[in-house]
PDB file of N, CA and C in Angstrom:
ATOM      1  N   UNK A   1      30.121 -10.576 -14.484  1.00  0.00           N
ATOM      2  CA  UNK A   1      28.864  -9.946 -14.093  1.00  0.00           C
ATOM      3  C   UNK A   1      27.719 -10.589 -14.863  1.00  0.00           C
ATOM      4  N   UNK A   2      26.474 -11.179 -13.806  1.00  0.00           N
ATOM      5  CA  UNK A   2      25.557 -11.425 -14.866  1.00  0.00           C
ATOM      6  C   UNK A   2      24.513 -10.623 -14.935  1.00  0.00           C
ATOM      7  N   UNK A   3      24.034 -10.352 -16.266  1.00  0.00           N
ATOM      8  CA  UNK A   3      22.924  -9.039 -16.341  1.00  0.00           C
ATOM      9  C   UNK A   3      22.220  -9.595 -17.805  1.00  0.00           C
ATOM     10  N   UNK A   4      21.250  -9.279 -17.382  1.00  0.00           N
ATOM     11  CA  UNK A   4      20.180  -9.516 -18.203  1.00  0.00           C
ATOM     12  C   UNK A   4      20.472  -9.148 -19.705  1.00  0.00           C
ATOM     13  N   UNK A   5      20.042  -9.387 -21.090  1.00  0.00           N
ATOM     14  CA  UNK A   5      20.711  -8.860 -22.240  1.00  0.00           C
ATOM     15  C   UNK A   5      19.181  -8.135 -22.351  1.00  0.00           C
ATOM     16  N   UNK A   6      18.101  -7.841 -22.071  1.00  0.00           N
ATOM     17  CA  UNK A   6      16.638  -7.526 -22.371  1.00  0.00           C
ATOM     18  C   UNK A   6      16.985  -6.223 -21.152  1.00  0.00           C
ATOM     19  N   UNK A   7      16.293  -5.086 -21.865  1.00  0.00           N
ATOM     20  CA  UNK A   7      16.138  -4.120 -20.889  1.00  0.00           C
ATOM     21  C   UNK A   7      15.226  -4.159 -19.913  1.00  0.00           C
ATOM     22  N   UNK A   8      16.078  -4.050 -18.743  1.00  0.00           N
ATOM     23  CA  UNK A   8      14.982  -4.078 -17.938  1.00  0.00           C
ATOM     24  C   UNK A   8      13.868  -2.823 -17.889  1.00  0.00           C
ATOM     25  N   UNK A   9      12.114  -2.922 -17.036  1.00  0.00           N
ATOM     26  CA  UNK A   9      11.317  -2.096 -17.308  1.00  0.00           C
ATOM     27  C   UNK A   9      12.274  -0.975 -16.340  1.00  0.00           C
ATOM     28  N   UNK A  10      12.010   0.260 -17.037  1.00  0.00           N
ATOM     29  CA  UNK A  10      12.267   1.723 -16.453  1.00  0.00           C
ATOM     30  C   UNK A  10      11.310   1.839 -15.136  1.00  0.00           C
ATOM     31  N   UNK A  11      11.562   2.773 -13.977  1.00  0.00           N
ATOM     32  CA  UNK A  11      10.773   3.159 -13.088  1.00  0.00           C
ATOM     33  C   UNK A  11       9.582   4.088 -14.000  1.00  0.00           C
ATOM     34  N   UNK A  12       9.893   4.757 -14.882  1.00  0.00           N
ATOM     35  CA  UNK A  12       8.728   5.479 -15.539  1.00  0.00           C
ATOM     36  C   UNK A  12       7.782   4.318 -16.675  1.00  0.00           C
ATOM     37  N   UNK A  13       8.054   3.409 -16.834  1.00  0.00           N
ATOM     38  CA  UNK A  13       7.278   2.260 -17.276  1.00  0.00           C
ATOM     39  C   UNK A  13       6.261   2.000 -16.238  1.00  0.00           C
ATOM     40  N   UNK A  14       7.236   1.206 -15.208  1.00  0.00           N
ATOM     41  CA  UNK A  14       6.853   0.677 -13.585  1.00  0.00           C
ATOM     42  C   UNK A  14       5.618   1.736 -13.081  1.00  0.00           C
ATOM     43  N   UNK A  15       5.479   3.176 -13.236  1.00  0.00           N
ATOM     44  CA  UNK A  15       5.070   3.594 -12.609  1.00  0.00           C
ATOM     45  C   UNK A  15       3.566   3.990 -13.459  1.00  0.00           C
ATOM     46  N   UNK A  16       4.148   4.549 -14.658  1.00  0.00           N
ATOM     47  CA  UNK A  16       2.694   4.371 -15.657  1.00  0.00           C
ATOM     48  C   UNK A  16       1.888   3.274 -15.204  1.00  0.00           C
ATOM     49  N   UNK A  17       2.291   2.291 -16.082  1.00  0.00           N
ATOM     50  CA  UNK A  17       2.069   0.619 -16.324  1.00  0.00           C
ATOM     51  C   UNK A  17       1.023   0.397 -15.220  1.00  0.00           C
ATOM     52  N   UNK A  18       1.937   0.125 -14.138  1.00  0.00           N
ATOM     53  CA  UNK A  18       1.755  -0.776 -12.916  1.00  0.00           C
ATOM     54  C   UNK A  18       0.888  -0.106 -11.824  1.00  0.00           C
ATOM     55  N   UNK A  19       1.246   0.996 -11.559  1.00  0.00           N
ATOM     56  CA  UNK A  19       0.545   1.909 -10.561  1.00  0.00           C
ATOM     57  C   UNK A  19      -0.795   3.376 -11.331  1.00  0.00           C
ATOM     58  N   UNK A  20      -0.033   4.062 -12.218  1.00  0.00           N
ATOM     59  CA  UNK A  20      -1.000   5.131 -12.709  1.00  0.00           C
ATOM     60  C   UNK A  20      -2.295   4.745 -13.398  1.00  0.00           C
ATOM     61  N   UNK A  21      -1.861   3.823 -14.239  1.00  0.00           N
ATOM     62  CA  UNK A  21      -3.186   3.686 -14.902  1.00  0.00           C
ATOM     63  C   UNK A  21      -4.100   2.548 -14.370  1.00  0.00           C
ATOM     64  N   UNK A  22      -3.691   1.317 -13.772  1.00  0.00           N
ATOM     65  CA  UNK A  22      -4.663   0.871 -13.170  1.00  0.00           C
ATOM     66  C   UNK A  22      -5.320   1.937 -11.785  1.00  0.00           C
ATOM     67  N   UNK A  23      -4.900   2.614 -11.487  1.00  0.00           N
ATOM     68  CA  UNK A  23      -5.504   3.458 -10.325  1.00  0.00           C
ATOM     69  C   UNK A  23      -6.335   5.103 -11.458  1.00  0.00           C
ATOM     70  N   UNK A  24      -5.704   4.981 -12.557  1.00  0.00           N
ATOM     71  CA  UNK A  24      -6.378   5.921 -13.177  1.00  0.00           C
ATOM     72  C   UNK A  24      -5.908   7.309 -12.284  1.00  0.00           C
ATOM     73  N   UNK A  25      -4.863   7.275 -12.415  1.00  0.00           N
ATOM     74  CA  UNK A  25      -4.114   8.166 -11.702  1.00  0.00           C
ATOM     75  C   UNK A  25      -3.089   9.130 -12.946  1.00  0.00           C
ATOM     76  N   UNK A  26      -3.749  10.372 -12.686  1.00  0.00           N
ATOM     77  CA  UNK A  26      -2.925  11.836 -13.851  1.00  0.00           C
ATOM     78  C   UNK A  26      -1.597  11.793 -13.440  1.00  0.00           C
ATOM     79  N   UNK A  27      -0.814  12.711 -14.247  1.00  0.00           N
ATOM     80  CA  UNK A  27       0.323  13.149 -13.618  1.00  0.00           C
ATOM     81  C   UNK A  27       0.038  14.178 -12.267  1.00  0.00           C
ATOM     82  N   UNK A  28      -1.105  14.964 -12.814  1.00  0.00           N
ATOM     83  CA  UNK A  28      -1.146  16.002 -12.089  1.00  0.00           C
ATOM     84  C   UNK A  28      -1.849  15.788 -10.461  1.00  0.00           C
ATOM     85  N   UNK A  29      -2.328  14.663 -11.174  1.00  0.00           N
ATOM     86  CA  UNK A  29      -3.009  13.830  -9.478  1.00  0.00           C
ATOM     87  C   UNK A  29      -1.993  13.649  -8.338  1.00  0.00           C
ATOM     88  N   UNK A  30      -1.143  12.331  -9.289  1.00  0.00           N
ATOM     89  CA  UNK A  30      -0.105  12.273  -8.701  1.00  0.00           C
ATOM     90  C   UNK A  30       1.003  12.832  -8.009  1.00  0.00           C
ATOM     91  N   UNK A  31       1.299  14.142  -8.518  1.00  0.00           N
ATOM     92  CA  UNK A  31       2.107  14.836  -8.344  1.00  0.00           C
ATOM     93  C   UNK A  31       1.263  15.219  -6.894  1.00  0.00           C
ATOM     94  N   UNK A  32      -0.048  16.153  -6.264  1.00  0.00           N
ATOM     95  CA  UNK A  32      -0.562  16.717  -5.570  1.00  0.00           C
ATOM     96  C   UNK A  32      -0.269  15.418  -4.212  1.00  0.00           C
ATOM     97  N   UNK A  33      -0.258  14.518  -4.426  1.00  0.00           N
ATOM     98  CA  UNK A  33      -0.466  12.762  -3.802  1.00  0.00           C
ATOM     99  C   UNK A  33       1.238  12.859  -3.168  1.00  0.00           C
ATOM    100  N   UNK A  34       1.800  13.186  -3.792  1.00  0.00           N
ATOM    101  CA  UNK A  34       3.319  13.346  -3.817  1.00  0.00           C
ATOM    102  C   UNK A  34       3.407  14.580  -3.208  1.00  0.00           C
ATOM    103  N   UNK A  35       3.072  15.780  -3.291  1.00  0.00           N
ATOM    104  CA  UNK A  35       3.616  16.833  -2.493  1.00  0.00           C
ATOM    105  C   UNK A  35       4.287  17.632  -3.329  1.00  0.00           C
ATOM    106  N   UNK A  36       4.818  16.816  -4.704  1.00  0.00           N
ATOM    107  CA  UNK A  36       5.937  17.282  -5.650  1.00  0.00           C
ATOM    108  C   UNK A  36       5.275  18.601  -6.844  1.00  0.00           C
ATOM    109  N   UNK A  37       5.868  19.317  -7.858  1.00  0.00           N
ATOM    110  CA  UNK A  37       5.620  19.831  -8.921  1.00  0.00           C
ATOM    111  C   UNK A  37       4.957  18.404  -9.479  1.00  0.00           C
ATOM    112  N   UNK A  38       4.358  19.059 -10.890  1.00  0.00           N
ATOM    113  CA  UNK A  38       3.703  17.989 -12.059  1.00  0.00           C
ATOM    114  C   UNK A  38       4.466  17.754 -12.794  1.00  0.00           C
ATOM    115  N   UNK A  39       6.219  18.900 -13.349  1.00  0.00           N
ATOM    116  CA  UNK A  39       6.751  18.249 -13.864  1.00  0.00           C
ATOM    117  C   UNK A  39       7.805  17.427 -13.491  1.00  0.00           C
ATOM    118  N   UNK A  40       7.939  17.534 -11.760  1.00  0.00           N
ATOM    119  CA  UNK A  40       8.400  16.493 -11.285  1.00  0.00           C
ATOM    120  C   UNK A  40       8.307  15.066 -11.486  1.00  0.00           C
ATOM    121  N   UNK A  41       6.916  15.064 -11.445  1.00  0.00           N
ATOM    122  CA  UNK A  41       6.085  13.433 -11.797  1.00  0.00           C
ATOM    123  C   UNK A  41       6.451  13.199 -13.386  1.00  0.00           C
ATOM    124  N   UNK A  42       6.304  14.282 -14.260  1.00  0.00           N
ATOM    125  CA  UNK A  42       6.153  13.884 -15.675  1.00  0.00           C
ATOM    126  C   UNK A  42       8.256  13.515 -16.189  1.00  0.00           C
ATOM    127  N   UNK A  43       8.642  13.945 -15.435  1.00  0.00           N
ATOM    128  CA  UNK A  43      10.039  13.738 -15.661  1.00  0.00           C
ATOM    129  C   UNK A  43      10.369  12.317 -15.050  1.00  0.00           C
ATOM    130  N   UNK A  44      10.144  11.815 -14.218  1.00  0.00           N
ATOM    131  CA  UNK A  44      10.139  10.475 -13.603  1.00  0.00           C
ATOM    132  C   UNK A  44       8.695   9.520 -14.686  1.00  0.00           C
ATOM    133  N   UNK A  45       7.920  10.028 -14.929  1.00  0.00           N
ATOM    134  CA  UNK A  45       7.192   9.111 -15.747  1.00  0.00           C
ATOM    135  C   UNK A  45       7.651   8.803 -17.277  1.00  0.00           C
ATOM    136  N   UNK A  46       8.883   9.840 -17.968  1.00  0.00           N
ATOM    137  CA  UNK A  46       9.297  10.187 -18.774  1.00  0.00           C
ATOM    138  C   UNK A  46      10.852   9.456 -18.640  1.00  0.00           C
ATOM    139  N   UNK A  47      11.141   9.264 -17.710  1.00  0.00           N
ATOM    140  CA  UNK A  47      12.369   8.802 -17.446  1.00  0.00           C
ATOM    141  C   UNK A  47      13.825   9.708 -17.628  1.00  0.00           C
ATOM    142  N   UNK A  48      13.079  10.986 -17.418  1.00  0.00           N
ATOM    143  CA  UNK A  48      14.537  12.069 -17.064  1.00  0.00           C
ATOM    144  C   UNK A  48      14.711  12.379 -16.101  1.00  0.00           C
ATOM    145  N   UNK A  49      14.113  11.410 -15.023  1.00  0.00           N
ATOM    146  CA  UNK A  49      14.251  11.938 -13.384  1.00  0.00           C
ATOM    147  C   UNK A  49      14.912  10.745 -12.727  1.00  0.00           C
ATOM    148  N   UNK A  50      15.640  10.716 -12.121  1.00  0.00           N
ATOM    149  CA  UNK A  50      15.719   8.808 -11.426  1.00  0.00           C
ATOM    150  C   UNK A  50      15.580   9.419  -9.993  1.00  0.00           C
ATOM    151  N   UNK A  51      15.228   8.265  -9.575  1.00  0.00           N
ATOM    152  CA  UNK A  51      14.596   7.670  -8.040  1.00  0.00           C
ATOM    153  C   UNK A  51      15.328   7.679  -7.452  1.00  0.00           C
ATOM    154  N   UNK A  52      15.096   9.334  -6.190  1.00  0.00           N
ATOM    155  CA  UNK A  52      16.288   9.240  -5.395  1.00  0.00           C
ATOM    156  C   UNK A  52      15.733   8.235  -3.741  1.00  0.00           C
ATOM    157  N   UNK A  53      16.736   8.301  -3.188  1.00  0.00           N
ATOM    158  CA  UNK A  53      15.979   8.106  -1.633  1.00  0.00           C
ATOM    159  C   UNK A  53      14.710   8.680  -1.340  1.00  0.00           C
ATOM    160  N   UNK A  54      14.826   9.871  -1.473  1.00  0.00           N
ATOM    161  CA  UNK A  54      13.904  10.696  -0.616  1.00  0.00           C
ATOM    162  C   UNK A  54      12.708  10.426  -1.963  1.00  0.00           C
ATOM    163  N   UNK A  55      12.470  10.134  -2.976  1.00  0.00           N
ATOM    164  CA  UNK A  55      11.662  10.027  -3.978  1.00  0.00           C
ATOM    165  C   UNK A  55      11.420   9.186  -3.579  1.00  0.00           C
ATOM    166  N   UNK A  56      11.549   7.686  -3.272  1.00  0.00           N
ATOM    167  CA  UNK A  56      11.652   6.333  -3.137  1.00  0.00           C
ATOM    168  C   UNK A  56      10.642   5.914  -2.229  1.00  0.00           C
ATOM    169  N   UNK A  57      10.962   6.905  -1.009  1.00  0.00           N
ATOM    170  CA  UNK A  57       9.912   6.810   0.404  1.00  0.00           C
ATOM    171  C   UNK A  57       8.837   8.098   0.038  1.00  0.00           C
ATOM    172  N   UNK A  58       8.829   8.524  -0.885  1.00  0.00           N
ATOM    173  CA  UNK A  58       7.163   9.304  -1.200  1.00  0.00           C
ATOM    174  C   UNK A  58       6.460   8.696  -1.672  1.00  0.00           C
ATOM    175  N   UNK A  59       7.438   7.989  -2.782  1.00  0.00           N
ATOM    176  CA  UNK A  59       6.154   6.691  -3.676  1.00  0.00           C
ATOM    177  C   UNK A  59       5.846   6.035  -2.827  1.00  0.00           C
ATOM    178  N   UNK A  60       6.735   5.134  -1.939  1.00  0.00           N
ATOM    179  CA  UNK A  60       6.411   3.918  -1.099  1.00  0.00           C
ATOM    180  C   UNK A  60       5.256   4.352  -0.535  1.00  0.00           C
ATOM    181  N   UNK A  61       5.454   5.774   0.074  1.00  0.00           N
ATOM    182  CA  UNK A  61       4.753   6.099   1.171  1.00  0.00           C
ATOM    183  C   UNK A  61       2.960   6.502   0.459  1.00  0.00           C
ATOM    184  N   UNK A  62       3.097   7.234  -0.740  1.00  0.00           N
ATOM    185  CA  UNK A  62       1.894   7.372  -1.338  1.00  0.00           C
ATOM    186  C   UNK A  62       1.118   5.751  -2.277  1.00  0.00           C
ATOM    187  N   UNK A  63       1.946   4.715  -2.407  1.00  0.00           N
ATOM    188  CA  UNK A  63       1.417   3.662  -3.004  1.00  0.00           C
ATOM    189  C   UNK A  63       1.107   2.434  -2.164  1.00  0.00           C
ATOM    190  N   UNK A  64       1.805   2.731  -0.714  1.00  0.00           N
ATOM    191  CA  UNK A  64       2.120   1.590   0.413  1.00  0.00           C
ATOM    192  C   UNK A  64       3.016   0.651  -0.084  1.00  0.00           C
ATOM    193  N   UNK A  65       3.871   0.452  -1.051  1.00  0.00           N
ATOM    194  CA  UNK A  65       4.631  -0.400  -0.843  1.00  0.00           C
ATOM    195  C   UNK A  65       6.493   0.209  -0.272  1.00  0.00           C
ATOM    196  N   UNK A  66       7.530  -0.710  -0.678  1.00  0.00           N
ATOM    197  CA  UNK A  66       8.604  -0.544  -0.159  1.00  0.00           C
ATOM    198  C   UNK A  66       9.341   0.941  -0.836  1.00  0.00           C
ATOM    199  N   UNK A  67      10.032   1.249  -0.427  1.00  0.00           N
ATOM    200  CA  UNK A  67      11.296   2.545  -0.825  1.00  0.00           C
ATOM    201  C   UNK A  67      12.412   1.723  -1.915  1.00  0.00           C
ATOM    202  N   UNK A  68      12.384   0.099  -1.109  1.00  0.00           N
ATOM    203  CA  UNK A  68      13.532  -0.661  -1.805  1.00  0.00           C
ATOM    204  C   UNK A  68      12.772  -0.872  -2.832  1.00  0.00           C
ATOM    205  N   UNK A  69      11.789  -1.187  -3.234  1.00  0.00           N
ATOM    206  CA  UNK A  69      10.868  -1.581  -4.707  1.00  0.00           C
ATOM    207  C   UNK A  69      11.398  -0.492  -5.558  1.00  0.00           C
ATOM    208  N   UNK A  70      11.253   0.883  -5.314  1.00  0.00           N
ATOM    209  CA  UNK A  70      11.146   1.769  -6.455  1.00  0.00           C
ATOM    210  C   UNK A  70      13.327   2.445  -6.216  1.00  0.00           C
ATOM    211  N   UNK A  71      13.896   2.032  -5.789  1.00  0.00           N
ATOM    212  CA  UNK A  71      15.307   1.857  -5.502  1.00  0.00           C
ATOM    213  C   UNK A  71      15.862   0.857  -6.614  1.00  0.00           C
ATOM    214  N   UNK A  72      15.487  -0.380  -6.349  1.00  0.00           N
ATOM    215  CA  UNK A  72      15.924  -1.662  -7.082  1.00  0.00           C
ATOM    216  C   UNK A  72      15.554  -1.692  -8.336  1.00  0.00           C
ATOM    217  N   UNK A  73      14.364  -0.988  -8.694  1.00  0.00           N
ATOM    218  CA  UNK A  73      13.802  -0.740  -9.662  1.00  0.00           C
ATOM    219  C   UNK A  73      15.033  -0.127 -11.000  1.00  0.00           C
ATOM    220  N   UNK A  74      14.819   1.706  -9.917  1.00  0.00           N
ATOM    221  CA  UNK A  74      15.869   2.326 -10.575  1.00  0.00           C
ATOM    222  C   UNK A  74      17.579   1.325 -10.641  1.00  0.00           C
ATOM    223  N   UNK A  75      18.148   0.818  -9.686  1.00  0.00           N
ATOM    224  CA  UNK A  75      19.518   0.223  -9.573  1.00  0.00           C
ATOM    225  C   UNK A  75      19.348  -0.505 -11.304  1.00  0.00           C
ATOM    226  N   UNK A  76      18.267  -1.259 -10.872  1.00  0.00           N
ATOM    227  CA  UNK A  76      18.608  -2.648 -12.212  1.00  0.00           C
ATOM    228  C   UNK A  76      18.777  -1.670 -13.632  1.00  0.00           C
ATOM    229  N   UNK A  77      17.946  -0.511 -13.759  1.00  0.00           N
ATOM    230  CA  UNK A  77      18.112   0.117 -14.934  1.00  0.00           C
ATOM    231  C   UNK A  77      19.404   0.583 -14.822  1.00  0.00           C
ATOM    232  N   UNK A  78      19.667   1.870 -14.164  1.00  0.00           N
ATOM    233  CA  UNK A  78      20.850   2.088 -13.628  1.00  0.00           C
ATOM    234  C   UNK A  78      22.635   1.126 -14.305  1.00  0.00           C
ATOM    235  N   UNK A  79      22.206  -0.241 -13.799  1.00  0.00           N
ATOM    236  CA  UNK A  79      23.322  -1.349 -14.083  1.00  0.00           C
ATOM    237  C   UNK A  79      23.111  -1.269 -15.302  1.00  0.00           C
ATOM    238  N   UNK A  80      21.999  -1.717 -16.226  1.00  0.00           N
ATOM    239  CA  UNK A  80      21.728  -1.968 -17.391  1.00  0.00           C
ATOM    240  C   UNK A  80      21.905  -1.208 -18.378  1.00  0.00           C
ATOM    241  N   UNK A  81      22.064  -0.160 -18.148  1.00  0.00           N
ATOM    242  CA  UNK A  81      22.637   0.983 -18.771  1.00  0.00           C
ATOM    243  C   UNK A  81      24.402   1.067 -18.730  1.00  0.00           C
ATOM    244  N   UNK A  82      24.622   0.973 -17.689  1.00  0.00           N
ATOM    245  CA  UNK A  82      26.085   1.085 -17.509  1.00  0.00           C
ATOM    246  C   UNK A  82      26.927   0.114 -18.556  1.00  0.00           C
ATOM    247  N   UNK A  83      26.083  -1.421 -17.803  1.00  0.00           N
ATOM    248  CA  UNK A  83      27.107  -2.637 -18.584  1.00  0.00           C
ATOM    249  C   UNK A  83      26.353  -2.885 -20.721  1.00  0.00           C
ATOM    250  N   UNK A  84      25.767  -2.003 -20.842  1.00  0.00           N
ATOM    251  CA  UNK A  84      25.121  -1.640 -22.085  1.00  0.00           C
ATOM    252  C   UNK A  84      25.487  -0.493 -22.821  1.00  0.00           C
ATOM    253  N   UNK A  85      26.558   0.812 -22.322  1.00  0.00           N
ATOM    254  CA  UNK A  85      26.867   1.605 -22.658  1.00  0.00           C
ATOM    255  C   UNK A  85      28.662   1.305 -23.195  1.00  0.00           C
ATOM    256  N   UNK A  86      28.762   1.281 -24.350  1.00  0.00           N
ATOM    257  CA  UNK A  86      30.034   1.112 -24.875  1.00  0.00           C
ATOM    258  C   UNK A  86      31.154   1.759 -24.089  1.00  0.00           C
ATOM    259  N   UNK A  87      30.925   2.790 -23.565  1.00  0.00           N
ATOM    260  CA  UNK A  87      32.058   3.967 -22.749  1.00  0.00           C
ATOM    261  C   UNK A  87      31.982   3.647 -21.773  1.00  0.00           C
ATOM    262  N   UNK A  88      30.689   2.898 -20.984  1.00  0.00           N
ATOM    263  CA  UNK A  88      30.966   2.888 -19.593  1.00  0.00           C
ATOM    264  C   UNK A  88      31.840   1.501 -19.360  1.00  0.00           C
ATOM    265  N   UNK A  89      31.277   0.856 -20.944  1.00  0.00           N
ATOM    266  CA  UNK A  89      32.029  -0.919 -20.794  1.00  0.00           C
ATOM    267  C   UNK A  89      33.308  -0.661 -20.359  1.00  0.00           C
ATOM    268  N   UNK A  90      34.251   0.277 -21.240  1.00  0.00           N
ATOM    269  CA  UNK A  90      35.679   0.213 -21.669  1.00  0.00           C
ATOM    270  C   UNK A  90      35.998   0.762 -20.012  1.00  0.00           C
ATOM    271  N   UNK A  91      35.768   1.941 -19.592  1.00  0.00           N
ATOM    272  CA  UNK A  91      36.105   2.341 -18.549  1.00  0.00           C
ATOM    273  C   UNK A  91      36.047   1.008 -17.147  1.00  0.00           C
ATOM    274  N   UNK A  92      34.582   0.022 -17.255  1.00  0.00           N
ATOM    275  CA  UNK A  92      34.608  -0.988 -16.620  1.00  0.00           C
ATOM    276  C   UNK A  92      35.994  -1.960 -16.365  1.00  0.00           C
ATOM    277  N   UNK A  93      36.074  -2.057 -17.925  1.00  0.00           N
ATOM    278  CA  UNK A  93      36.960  -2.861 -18.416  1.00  0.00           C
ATOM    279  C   UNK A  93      38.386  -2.870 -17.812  1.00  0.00           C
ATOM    280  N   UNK A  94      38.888  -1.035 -18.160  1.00  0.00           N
ATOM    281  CA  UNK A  94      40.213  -0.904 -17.498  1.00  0.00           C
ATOM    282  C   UNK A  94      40.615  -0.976 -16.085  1.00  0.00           C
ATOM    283  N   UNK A  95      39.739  -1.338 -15.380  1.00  0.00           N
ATOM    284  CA  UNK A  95      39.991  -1.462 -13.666  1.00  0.00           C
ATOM    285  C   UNK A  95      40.216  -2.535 -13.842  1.00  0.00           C
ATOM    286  N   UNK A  96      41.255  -3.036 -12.893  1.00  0.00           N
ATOM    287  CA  UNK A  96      42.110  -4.421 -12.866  1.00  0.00           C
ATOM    288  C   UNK A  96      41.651  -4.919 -11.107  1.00  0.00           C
ATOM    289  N   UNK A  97      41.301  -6.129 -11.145  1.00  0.00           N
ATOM    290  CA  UNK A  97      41.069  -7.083 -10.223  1.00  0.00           C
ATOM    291  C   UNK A  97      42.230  -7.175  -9.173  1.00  0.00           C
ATOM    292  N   UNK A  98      42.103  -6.662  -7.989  1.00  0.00           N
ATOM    293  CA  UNK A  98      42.867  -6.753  -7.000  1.00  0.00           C
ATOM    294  C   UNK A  98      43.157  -8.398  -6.687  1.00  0.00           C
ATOM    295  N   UNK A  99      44.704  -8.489  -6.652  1.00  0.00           N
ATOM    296  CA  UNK A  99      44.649 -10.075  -5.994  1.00  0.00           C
ATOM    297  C   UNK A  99      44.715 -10.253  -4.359  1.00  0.00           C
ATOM    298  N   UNK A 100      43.494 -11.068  -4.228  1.00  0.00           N
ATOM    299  CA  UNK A 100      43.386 -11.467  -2.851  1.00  0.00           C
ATOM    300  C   UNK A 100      44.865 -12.055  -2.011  1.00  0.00           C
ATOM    301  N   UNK A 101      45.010 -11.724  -0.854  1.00  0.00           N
ATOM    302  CA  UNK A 101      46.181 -12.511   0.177  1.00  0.00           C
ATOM    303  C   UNK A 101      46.032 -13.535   0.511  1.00  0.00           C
ATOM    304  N   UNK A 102      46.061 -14.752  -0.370  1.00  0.00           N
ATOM    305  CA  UNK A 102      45.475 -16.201   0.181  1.00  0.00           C
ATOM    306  C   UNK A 102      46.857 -16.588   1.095  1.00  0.00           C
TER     307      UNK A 102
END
């Protein structure tokens, strides 16, 4: 597997960073923009929320870009966590490689 050794940015980085503050955009803005609670937004800006589907196409849909942007986003953290977590390594580890029927 190849994966980055640098964490990748969080969707709650991504979303501060990149989208809130150049638009000068609150949580509480956001959230109303979204449809969602405020501590909906502040848990995803906080990074105790991850990006479901249906989250994915509100952002897209409130920022105009893709569902897959804020998806891929979450995935890469997601992976990066997994193949970075000592417990999830070992458990990785013990699954054995099916041999193909050449």
């Amino acid at each position: 597997m190849l994966m980055t050794k640098r964490k990748p940015a969080t969707v709650g980085e991504i979303l501060v960073e990149e989208f809130m503050q150049p638009m000068g955009l609150t949580q509480g803005a956001l959230a109303e923009a979204m449809g969602v609670q405020r501590k909906h937004v502040n848990e995803l800006c906080n990074n105790r929320r991850t990006v479901t589907a249906p989250t994915a196409l509100i952002l897209a849909r409130v920022f105009g870009n893709s569902p897959e942007f804020w998806l891929n986003a979450q995935r890469r953290t997601d992976l990066w966590e997994a193949m970075n977590s000592p417990r999830e390594r070992e458990r990785i580890e013990r699954a054995k490689p099916l041999q193909s029927a050449a």
